[in-house]
C-alpha atoms as a PDB file:
ATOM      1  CA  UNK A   1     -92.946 174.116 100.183  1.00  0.00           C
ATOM      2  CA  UNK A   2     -96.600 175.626  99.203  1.00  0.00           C
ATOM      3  CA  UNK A   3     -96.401 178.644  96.989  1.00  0.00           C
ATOM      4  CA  UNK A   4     -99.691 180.942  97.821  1.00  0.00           C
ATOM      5  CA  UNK A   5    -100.700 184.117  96.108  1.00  0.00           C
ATOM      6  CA  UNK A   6    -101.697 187.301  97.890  1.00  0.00           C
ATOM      7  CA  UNK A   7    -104.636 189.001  96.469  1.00  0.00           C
ATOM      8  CA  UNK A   8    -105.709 190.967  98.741  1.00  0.00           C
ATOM      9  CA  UNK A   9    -102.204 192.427  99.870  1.00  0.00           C
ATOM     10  CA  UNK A  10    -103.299 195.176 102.652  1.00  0.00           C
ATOM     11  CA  UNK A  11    -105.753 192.299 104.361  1.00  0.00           C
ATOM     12  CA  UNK A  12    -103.324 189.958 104.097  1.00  0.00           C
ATOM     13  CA  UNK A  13    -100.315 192.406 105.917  1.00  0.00           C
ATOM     14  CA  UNK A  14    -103.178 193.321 108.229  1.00  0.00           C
ATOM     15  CA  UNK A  15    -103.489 189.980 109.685  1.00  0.00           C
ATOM     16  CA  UNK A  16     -99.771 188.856 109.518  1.00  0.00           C
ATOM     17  CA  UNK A  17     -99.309 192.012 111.516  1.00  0.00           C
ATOM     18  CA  UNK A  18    -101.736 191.216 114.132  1.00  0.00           C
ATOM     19  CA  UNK A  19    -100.698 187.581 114.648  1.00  0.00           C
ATOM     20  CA  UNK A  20     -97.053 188.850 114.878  1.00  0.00           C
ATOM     21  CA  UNK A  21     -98.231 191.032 117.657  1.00  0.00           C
ATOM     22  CA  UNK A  22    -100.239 188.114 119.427  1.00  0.00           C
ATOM     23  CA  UNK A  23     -96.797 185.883 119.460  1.00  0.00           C
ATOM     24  CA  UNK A  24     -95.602 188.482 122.222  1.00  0.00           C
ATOM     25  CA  UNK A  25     -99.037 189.004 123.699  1.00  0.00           C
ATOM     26  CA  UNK A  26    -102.166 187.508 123.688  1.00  0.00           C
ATOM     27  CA  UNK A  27    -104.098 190.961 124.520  1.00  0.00           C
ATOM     28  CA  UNK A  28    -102.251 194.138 122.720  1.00  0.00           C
ATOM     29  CA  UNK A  29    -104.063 197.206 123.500  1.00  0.00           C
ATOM     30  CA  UNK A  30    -101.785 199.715 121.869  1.00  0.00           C
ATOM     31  CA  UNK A  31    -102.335 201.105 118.009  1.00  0.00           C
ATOM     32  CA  UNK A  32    -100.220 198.948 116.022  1.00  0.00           C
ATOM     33  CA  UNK A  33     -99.780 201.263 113.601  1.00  0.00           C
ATOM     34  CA  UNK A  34     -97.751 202.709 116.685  1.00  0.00           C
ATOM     35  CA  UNK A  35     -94.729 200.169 115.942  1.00  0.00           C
ATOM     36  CA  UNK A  36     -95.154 199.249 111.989  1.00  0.00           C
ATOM     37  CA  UNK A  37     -97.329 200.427 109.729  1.00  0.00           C
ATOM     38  CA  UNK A  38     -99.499 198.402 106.855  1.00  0.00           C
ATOM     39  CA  UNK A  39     -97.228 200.294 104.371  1.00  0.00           C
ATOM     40  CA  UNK A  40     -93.968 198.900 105.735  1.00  0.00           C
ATOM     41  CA  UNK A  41     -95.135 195.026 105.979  1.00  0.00           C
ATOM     42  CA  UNK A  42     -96.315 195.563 102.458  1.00  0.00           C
ATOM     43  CA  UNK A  43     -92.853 196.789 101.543  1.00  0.00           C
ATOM     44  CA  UNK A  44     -91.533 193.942 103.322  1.00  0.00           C
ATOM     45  CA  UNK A  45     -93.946 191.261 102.067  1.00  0.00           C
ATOM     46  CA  UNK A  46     -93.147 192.776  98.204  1.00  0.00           C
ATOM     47  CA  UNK A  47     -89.542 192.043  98.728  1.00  0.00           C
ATOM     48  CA  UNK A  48     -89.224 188.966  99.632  1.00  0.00           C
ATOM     49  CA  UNK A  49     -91.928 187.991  96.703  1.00  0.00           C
ATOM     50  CA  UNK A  50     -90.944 184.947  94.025  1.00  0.00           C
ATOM     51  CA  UNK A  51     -92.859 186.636  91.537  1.00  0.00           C
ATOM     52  CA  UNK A  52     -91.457 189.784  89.893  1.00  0.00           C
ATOM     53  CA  UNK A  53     -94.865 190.975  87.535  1.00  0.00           C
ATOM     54  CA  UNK A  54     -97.473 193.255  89.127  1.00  0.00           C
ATOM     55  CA  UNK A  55    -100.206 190.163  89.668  1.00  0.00           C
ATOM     56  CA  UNK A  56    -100.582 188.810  92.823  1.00  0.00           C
ATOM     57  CA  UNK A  57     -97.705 188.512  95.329  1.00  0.00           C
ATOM     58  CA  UNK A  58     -96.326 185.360  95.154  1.00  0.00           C
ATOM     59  CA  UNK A  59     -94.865 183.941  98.610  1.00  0.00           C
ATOM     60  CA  UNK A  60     -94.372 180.253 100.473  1.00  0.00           C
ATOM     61  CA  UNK A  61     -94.331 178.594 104.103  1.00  0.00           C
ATOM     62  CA  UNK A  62     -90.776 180.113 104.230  1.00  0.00           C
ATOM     63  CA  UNK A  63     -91.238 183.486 103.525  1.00  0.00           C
ATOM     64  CA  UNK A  64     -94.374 183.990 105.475  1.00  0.00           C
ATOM     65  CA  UNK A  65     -92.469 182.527 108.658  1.00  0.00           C
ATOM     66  CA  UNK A  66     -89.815 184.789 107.885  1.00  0.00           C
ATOM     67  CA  UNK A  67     -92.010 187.554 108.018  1.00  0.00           C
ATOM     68  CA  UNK A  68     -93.954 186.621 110.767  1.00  0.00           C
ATOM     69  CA  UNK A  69     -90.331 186.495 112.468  1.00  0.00           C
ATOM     70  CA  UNK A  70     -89.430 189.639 111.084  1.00  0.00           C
ATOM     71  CA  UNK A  71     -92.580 191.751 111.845  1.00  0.00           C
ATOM     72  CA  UNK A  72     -92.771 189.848 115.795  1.00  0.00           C
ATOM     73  CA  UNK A  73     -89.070 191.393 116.358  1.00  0.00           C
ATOM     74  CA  UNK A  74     -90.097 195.226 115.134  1.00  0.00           C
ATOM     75  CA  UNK A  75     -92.876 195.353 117.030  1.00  0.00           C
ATOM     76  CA  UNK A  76     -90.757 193.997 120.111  1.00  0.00           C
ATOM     77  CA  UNK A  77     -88.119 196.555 118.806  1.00  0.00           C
ATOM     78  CA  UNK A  78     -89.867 199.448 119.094  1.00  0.00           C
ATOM     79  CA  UNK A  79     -91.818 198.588 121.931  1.00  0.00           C
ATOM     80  CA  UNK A  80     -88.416 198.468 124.215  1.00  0.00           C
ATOM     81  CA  UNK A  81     -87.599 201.808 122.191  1.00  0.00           C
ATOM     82  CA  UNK A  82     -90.860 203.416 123.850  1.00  0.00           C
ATOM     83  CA  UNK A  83     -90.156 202.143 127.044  1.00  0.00           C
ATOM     84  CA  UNK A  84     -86.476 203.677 127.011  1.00  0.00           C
ATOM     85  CA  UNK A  85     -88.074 206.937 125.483  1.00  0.00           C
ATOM     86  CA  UNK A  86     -90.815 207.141 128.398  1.00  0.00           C
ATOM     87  CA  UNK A  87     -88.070 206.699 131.119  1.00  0.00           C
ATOM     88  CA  UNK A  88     -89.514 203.243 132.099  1.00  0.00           C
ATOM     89  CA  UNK A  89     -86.664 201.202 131.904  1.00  0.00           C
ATOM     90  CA  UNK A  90     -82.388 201.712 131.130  1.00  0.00           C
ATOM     91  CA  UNK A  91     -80.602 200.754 127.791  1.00  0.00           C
ATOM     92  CA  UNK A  92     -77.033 200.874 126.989  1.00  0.00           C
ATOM     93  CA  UNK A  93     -74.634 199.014 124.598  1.00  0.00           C
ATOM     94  CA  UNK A  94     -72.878 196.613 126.322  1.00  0.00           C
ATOM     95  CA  UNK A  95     -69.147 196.281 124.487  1.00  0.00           C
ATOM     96  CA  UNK A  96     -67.873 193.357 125.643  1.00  0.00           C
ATOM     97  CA  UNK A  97     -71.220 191.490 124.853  1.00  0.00           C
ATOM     98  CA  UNK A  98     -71.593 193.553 121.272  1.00  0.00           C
ATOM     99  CA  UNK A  99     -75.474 193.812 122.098  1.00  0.00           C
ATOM    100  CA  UNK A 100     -77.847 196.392 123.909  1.00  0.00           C
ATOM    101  CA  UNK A 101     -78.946 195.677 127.440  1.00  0.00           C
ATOM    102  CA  UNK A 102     -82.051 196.751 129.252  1.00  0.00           C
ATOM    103  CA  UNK A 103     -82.634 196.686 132.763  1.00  0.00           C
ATOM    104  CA  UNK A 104     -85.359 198.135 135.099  1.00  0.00           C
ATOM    105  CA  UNK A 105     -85.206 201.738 136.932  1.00  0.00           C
ATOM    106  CA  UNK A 106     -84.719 201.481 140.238  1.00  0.00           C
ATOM    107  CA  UNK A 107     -87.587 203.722 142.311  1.00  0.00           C
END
């Protein structure tokens, strides 16, 4: 696996975040700051480093798939969060399934 070195580490979360957001939709019109900030993918992106000294972030393929992974299901996270919050759509924990379900208000 490559190895590649961030030097630029707010760019760099910048972009990941965006092409996280474009895996669940081509054209996202919200803020993303709205569902994870710069701040927290850097926080991320810093802990999963290979490198431990304060030069450039070191990360591979692996990590940076990971991430993409990771940042992807936030942003789909929070976005079912909002829709919950704005009365849009129904979640409840499901017991028997150990897992939340969602389902659509009926007009």
């Amino acid at each position: 696996m490559n190895n590649f070195a961030i030097t630029d580490l707010e760019t760099f979360s910048e972009i990941v975040r965006r092409n996280a957001a474009e895996t669940l939709s081509e054209k996202y019109t919200e803020n993303l700051d709205n569902f994870i900030s710069i701040n927290q993918i850097i926080s991320l992106v810093k802990c999963r480093r290979l490198n431990d000294d304060d030069g450039p972030v070191i990360i591979n393929e692996g990590i940076l798939s990971d991430l993409l992974e990771e940042i992807s299901d936030i942003i789909y996270q929070v976005g079912l969060a909002k829709l919950c919050g704005e009365d849009k759509i129904n979640c409840a924990w499901d017991s028997k399934k150990k897992t939340m379900v969602f389902w659509t208000k009926e007009e």
